[in-house]
C-alpha atoms as a PDB file:
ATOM      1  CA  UNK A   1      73.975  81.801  36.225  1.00  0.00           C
ATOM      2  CA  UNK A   2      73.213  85.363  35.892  1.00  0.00           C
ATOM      3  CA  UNK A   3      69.869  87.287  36.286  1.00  0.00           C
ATOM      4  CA  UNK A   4      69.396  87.404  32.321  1.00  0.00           C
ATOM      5  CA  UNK A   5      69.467  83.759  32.139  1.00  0.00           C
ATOM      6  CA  UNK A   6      67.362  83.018  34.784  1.00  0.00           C
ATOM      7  CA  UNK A   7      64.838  85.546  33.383  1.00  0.00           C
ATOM      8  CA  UNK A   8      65.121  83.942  29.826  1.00  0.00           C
ATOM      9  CA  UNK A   9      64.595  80.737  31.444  1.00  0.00           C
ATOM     10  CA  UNK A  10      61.359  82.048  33.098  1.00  0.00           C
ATOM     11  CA  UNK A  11      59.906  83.977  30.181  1.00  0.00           C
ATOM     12  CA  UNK A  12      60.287  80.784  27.930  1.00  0.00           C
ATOM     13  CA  UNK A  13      58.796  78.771  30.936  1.00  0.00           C
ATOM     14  CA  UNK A  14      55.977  81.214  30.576  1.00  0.00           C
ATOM     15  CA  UNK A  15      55.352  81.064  26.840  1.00  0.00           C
ATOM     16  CA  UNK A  16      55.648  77.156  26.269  1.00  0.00           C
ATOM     17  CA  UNK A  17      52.171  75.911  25.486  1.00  0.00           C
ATOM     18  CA  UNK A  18      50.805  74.287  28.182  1.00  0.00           C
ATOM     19  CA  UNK A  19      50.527  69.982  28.238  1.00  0.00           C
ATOM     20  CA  UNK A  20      47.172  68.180  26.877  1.00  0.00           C
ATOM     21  CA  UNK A  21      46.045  66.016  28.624  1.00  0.00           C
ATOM     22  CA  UNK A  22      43.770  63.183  26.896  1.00  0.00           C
ATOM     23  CA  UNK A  23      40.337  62.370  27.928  1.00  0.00           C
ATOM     24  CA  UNK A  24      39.135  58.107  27.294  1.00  0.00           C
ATOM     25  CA  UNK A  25      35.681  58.497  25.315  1.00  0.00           C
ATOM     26  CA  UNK A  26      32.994  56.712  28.197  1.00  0.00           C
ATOM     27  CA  UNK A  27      32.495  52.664  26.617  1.00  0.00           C
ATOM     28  CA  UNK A  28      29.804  52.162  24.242  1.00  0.00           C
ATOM     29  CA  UNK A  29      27.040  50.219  25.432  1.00  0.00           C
ATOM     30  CA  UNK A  30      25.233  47.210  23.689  1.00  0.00           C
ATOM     31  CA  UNK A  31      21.774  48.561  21.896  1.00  0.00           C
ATOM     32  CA  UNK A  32      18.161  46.529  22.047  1.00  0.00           C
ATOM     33  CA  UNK A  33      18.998  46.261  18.354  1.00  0.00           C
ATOM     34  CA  UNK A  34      22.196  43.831  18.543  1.00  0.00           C
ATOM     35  CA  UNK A  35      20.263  41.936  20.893  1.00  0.00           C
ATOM     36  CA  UNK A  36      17.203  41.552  18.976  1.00  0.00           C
ATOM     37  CA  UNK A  37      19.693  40.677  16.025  1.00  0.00           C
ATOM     38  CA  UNK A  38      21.570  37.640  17.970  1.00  0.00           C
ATOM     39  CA  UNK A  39      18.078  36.512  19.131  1.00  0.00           C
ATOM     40  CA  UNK A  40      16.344  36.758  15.320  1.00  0.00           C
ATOM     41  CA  UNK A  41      19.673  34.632  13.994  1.00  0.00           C
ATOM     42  CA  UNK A  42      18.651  32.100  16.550  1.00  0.00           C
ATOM     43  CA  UNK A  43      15.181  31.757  15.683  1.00  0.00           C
ATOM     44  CA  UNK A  44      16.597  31.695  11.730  1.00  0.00           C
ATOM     45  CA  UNK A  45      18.857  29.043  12.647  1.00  0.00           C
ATOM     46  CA  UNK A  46      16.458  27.295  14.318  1.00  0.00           C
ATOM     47  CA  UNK A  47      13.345  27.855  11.313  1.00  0.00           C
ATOM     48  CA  UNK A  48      15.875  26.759   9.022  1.00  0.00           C
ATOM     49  CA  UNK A  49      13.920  23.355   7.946  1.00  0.00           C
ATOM     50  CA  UNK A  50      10.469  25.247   7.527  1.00  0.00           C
ATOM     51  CA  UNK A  51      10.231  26.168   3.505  1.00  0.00           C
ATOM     52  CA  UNK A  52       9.915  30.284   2.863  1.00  0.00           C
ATOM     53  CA  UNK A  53       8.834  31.231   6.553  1.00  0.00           C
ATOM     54  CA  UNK A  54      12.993  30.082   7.481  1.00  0.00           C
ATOM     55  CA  UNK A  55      14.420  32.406   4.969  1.00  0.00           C
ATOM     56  CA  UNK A  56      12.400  35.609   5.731  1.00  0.00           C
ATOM     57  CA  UNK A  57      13.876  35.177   9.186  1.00  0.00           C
ATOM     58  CA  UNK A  58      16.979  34.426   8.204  1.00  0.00           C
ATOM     59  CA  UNK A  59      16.638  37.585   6.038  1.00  0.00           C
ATOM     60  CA  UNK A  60      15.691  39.466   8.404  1.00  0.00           C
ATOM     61  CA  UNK A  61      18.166  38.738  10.932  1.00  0.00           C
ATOM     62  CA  UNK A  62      20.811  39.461   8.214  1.00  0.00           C
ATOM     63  CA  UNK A  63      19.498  42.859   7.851  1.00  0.00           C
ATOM     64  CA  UNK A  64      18.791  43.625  11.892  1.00  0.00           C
ATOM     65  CA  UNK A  65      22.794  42.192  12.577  1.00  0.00           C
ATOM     66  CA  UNK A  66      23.932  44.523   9.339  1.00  0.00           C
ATOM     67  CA  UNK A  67      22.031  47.587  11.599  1.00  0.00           C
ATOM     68  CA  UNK A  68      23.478  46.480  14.891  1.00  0.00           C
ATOM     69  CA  UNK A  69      27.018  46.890  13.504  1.00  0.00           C
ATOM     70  CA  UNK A  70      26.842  50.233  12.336  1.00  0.00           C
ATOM     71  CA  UNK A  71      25.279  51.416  15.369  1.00  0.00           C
ATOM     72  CA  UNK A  72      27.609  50.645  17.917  1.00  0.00           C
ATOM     73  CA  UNK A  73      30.971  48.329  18.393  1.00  0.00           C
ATOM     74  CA  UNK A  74      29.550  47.141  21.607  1.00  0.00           C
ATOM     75  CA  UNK A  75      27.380  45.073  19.268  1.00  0.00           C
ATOM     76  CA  UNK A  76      29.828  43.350  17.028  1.00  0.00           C
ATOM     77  CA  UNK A  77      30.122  40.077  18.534  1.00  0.00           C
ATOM     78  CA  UNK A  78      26.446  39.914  18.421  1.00  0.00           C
ATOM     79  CA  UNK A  79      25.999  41.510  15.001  1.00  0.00           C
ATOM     80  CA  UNK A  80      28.491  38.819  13.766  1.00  0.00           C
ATOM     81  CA  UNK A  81      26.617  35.558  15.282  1.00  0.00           C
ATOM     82  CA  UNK A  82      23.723  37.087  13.820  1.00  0.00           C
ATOM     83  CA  UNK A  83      24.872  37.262  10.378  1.00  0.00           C
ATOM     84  CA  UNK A  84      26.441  33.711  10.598  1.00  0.00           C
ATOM     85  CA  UNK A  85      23.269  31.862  11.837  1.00  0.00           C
ATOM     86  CA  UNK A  86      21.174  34.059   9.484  1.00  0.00           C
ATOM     87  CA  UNK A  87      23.442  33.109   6.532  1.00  0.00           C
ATOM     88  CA  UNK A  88      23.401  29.144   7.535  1.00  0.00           C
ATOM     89  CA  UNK A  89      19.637  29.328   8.353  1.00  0.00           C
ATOM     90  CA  UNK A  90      18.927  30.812   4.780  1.00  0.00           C
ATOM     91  CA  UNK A  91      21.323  28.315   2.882  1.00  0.00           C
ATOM     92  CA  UNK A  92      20.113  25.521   4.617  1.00  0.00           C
ATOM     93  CA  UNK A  93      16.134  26.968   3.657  1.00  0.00           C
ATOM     94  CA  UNK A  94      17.025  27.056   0.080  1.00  0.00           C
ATOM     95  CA  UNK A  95      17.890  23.950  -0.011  1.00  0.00           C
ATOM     96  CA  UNK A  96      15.162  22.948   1.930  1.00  0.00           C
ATOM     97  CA  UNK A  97      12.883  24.470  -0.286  1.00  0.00           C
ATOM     98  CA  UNK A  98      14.098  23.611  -3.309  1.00  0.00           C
ATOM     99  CA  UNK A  99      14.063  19.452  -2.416  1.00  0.00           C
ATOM    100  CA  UNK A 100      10.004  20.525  -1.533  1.00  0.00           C
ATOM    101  CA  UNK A 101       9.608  22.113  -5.057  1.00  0.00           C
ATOM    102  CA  UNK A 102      11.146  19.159  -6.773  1.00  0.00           C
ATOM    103  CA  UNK A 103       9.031  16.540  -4.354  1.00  0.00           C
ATOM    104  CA  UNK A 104       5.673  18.533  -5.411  1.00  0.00           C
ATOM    105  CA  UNK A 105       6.751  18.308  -9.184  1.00  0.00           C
ATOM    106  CA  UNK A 106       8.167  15.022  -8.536  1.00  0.00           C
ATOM    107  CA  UNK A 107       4.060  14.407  -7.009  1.00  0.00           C
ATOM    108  CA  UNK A 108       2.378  16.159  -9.638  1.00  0.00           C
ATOM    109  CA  UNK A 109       3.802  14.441 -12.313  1.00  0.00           C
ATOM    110  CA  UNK A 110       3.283  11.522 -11.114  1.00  0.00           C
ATOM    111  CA  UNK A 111       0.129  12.055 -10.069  1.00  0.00           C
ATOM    112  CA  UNK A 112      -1.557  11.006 -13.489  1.00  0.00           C
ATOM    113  CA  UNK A 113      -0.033   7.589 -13.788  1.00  0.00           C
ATOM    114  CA  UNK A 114      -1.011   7.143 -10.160  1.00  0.00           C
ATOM    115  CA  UNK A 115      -4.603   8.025 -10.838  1.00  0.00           C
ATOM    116  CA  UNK A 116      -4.276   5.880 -13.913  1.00  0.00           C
ATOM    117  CA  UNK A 117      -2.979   2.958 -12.053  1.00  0.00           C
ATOM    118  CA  UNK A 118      -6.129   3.139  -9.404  1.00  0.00           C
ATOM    119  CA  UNK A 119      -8.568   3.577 -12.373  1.00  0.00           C
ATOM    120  CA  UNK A 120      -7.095   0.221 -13.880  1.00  0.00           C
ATOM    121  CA  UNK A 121      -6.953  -1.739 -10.325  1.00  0.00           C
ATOM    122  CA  UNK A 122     -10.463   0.068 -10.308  1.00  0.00           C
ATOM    123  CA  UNK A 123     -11.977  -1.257 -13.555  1.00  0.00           C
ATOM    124  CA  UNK A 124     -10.476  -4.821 -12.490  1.00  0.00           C
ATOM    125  CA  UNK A 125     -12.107  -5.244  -9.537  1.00  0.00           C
ATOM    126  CA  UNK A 126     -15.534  -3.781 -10.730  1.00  0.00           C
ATOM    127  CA  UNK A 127     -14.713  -6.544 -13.886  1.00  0.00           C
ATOM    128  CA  UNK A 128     -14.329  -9.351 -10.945  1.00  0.00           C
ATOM    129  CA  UNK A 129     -17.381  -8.389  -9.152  1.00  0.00           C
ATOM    130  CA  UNK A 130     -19.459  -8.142 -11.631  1.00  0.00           C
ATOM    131  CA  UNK A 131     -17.870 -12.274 -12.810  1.00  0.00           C
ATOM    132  CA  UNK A 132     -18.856 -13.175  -9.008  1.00  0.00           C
ATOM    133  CA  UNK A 133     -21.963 -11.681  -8.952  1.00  0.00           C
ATOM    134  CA  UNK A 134     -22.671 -13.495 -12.333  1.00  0.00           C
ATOM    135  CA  UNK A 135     -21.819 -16.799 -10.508  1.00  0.00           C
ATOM    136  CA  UNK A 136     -23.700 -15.776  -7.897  1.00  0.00           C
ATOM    137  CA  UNK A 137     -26.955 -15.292  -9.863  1.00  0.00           C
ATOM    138  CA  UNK A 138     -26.143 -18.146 -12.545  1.00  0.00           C
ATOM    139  CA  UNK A 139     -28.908 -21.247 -12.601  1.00  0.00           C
ATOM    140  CA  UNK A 140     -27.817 -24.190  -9.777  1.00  0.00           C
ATOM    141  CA  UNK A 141     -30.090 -26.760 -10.054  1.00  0.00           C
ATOM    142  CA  UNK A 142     -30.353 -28.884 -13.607  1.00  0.00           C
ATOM    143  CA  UNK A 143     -32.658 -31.306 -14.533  1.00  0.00           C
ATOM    144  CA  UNK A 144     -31.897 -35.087 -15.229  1.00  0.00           C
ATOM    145  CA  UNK A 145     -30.026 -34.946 -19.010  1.00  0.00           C
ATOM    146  CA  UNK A 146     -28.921 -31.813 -19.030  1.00  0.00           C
ATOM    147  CA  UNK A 147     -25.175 -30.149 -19.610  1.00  0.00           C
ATOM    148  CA  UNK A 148     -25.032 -28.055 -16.229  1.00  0.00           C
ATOM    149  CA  UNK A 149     -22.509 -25.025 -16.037  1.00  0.00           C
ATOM    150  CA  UNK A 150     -20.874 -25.626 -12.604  1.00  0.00           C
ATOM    151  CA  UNK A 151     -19.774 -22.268 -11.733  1.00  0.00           C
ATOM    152  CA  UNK A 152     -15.938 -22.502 -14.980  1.00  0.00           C
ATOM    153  CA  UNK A 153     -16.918 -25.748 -16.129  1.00  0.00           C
ATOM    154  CA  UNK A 154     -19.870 -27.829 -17.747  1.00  0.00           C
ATOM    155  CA  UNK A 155     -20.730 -31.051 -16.448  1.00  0.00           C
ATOM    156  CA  UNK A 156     -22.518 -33.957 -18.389  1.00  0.00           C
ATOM    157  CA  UNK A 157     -23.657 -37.515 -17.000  1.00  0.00           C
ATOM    158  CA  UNK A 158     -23.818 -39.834 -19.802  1.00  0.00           C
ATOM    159  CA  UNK A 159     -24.551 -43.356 -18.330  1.00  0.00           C
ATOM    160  CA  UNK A 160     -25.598 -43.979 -14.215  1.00  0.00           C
ATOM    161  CA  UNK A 161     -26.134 -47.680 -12.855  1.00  0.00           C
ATOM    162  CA  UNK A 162     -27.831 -47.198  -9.523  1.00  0.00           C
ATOM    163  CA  UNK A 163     -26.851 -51.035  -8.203  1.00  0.00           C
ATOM    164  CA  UNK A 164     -23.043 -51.605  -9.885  1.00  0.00           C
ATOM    165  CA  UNK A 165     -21.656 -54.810  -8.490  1.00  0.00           C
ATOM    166  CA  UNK A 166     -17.442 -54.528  -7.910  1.00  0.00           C
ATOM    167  CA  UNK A 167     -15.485 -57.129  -9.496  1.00  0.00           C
ATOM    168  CA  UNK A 168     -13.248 -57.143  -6.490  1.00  0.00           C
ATOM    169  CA  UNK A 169     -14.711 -59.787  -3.773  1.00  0.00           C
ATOM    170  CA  UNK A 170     -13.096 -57.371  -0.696  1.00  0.00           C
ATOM    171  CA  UNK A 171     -14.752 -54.201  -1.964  1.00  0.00           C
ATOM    172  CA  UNK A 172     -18.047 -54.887  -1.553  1.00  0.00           C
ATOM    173  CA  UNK A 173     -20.861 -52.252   0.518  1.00  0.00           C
ATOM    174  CA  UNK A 174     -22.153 -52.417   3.600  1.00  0.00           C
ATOM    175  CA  UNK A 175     -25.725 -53.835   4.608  1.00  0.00           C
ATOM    176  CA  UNK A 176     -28.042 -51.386   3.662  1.00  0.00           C
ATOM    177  CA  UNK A 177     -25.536 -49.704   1.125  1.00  0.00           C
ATOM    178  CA  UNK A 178     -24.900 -50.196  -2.393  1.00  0.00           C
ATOM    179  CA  UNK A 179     -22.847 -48.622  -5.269  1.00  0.00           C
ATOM    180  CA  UNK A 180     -24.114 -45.956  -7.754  1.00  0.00           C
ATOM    181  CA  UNK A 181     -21.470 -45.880 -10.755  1.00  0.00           C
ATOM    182  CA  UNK A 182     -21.938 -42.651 -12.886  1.00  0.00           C
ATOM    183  CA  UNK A 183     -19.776 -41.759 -16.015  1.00  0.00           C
ATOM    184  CA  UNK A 184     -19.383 -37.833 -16.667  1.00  0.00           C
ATOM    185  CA  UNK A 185     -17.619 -35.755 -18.927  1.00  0.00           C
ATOM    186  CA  UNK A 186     -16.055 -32.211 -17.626  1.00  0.00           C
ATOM    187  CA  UNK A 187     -15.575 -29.841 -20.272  1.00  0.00           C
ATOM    188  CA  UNK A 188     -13.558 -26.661 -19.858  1.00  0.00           C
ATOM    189  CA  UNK A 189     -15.637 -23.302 -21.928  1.00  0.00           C
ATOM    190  CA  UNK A 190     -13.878 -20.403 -20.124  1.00  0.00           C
ATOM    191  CA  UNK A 191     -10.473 -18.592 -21.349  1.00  0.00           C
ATOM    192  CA  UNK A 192      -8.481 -20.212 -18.267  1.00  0.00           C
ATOM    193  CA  UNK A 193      -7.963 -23.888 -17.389  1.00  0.00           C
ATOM    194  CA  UNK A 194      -9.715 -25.103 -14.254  1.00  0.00           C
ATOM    195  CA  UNK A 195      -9.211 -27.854 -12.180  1.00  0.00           C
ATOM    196  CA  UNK A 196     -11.687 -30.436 -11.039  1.00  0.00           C
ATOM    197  CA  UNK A 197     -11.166 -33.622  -9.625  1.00  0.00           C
ATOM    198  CA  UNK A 198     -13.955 -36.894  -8.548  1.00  0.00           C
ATOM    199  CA  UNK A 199     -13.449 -35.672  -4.822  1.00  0.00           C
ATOM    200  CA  UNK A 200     -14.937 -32.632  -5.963  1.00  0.00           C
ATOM    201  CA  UNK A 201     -17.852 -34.265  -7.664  1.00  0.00           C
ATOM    202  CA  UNK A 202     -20.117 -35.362  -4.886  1.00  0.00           C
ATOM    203  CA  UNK A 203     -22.920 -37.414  -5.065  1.00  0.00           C
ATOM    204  CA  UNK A 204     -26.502 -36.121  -3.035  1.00  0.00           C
ATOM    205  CA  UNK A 205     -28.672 -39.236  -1.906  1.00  0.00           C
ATOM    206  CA  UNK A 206     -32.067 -37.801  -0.684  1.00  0.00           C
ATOM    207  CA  UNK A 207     -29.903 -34.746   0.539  1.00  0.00           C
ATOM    208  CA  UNK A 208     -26.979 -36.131   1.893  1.00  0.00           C
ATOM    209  CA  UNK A 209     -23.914 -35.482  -0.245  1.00  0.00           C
ATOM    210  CA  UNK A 210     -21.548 -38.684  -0.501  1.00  0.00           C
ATOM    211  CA  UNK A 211     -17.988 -38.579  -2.027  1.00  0.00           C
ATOM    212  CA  UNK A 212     -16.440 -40.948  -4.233  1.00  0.00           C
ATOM    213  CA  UNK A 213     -15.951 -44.224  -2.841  1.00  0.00           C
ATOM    214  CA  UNK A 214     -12.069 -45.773  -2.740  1.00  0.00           C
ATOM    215  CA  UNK A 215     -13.014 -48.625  -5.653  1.00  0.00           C
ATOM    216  CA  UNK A 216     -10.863 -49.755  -8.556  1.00  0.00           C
ATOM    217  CA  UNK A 217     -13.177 -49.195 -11.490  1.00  0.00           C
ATOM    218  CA  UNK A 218     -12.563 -49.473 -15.221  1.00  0.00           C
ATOM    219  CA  UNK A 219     -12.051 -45.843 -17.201  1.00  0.00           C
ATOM    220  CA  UNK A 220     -12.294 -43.748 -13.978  1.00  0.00           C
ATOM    221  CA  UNK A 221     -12.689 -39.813 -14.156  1.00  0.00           C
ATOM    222  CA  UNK A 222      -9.168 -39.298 -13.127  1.00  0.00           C
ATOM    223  CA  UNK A 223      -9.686 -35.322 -13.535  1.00  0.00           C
ATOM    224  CA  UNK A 224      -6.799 -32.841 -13.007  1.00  0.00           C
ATOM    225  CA  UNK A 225      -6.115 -29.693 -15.047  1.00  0.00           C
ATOM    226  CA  UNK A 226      -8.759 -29.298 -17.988  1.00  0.00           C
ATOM    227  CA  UNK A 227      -7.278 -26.685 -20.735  1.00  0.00           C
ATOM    228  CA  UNK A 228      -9.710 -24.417 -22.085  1.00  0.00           C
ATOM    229  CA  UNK A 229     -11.549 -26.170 -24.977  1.00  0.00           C
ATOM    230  CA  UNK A 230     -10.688 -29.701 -23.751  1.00  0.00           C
ATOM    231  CA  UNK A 231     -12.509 -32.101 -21.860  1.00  0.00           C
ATOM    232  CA  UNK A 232     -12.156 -35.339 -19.651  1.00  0.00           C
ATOM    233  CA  UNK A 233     -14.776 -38.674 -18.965  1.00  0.00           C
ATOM    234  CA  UNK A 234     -14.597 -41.468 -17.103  1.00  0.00           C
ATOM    235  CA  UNK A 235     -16.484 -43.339 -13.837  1.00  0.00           C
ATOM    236  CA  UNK A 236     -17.090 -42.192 -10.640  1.00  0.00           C
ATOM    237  CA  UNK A 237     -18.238 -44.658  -8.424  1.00  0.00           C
ATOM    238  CA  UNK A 238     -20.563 -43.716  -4.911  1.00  0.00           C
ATOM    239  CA  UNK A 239     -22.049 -45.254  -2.269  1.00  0.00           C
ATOM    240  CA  UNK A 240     -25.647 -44.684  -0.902  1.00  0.00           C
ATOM    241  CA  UNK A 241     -28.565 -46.036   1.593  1.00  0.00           C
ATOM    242  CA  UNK A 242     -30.219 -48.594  -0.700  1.00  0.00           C
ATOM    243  CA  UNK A 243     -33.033 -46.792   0.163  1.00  0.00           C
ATOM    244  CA  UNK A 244     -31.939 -43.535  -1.569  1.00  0.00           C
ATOM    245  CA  UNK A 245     -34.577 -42.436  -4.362  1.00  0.00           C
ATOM    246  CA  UNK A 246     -33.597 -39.061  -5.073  1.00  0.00           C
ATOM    247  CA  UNK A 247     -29.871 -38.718  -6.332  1.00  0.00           C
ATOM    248  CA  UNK A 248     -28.012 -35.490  -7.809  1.00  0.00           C
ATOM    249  CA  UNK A 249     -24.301 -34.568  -8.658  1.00  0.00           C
ATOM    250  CA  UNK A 250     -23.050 -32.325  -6.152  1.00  0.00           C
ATOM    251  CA  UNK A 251     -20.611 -29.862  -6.456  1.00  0.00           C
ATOM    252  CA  UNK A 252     -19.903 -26.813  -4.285  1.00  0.00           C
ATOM    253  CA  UNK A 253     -17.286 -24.006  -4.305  1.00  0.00           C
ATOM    254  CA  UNK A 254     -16.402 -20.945  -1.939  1.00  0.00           C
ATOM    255  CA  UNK A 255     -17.313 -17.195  -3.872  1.00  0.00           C
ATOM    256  CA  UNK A 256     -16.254 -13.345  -2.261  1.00  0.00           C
ATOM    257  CA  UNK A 257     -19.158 -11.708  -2.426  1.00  0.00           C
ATOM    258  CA  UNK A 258     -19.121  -8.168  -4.272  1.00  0.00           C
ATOM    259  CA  UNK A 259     -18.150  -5.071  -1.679  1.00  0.00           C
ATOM    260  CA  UNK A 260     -19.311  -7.085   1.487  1.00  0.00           C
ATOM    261  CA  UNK A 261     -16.366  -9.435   1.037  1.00  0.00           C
ATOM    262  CA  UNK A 262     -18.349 -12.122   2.975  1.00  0.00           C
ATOM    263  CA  UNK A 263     -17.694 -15.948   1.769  1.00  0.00           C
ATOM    264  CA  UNK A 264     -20.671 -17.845   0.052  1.00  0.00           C
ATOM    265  CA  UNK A 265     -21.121 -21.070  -0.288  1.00  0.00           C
ATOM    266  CA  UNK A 266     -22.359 -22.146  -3.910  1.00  0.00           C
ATOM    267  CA  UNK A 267     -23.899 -25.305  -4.159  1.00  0.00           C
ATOM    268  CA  UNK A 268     -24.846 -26.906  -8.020  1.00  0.00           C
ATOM    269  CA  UNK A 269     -26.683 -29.574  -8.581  1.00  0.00           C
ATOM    270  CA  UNK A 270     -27.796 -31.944 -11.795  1.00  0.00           C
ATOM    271  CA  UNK A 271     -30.162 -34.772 -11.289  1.00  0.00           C
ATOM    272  CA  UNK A 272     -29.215 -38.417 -12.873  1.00  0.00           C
END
């Protein structure tokens, strides 16, 4: 090689531009605001259930994850999670909310039937008390020969013999005892049948109530369900200290009395 070459070869070594050499940018760092983002879609996701208050957080994280993405890719990953637990936080809210709209208009509407319903249940038991409290108050003791009201149904003696003598040889009383026969009629007034029986009908000698005695008689007050209107007679035979002067039907029956709720005992009474 000659001196021209290498001098070519040195002048174009000299003008050739000379190599660049690249520089790596320094990593961008995660900002307070990605962080804040990622922990604002967890408390969205979590808030989720709680109507409106959920899906201001969740908008809010939306909008801080949105920020955090723009302002640096070192934030993407929690940008992203952000935006995903805000989006499920506010879909599940909306539809959270929306079941509590429809349960308040569900409430509201029904509301008035409810209030009706209590007024009714209201007026009914007010309606009840005031029949007990009737009862309650109503006349209990009659005088020989009247027709007493016991309590739903009126009660009339018709006939008594204070010394009845039984037929039957085996059924005879005791020393001391003897046999009052009495023949009543139960009539029914009120709008509902009631039921009365001759076990319910007692018989008071001098103050000591006596129930019907276990003797075959003719026409006895068999009782049973008495339809309103109708009526039923027939004999009750009792048995007393022969010594008994002072003798009364007896009938009692259990009463609720008004707001204490307390039993009472009611005891009627008609003299024969």
């Amino acid at each position: 090689m000659g001196e021209e070459d290498v001098e070519k070869k040195t002048e174009q070594a000299e003008q050739a531009p000379a190599p660049v050499v690249a520089v790596a940018a320094p990593p961008q760092a995660v900002t307070g605001i990605g962080i804040a983002a990622l922990v604002v879609g967890i408390v969205a996701f979590l808030s989720g259930l709680l109507p409106i208050w959920g899906i201001l957080v969740a908008a809010t994280a939306i909008v801080l994850s949105v920020i955090a993405l723009k302002k640096s890719k070192a934030n993407k990953p929690f940008g992203i999670t952000g935006i995903i637990l805000g989006s499920v936080a506010a879909l599940t809210n909306l539809i959270v909310t929306a079941i509590w709209v429809i349960a308040i208009l569900a409430t509201v509407a029904t509301g008035g039937a409810a209030l009706k319903a209590t007024k009714v249940a209201t007026d009914a038991l007010s309606a009840q008390d005031a029949v007990t409290q009737a009862e309650i108050d109503a006349k209990k003791d009659f005088a020989k020969g009247d027709t007493a009201r016991f309590g739903t149904f009126d009660i009339k003696v018709n006939s008594v013999n204070t010394n009845y003598q039984s037929t039957d040889s085996y059924s005879q009383p005791d020393t001391g005892e003897k046999y009052v026969l009495v023949n009543v009629t139960v009539s029914n007034p009120g709008p509902d049948s009631v039921s009365v029986s001759d076990y319910d009908l007692k018989l008071s000698a001098d103050g000591v109530a006596n129930t019907s005695a276990y003797l075959s008689v003719d026409s006895p007050f068999t009782g049973g369900s008495i339809a309103k209107g109708a009526s039923a007679s027939g004999n009750i035979v009792y048995t007393v200290k022969t010594t008994a002067s002072v003798l009364k039907l007896q009938y009692d029956t259990i009463v609720f009395t008004p707001k204490t709720f307390k039993p009472a005992t009611l005891t009627y009474t008609l003299a024969i």
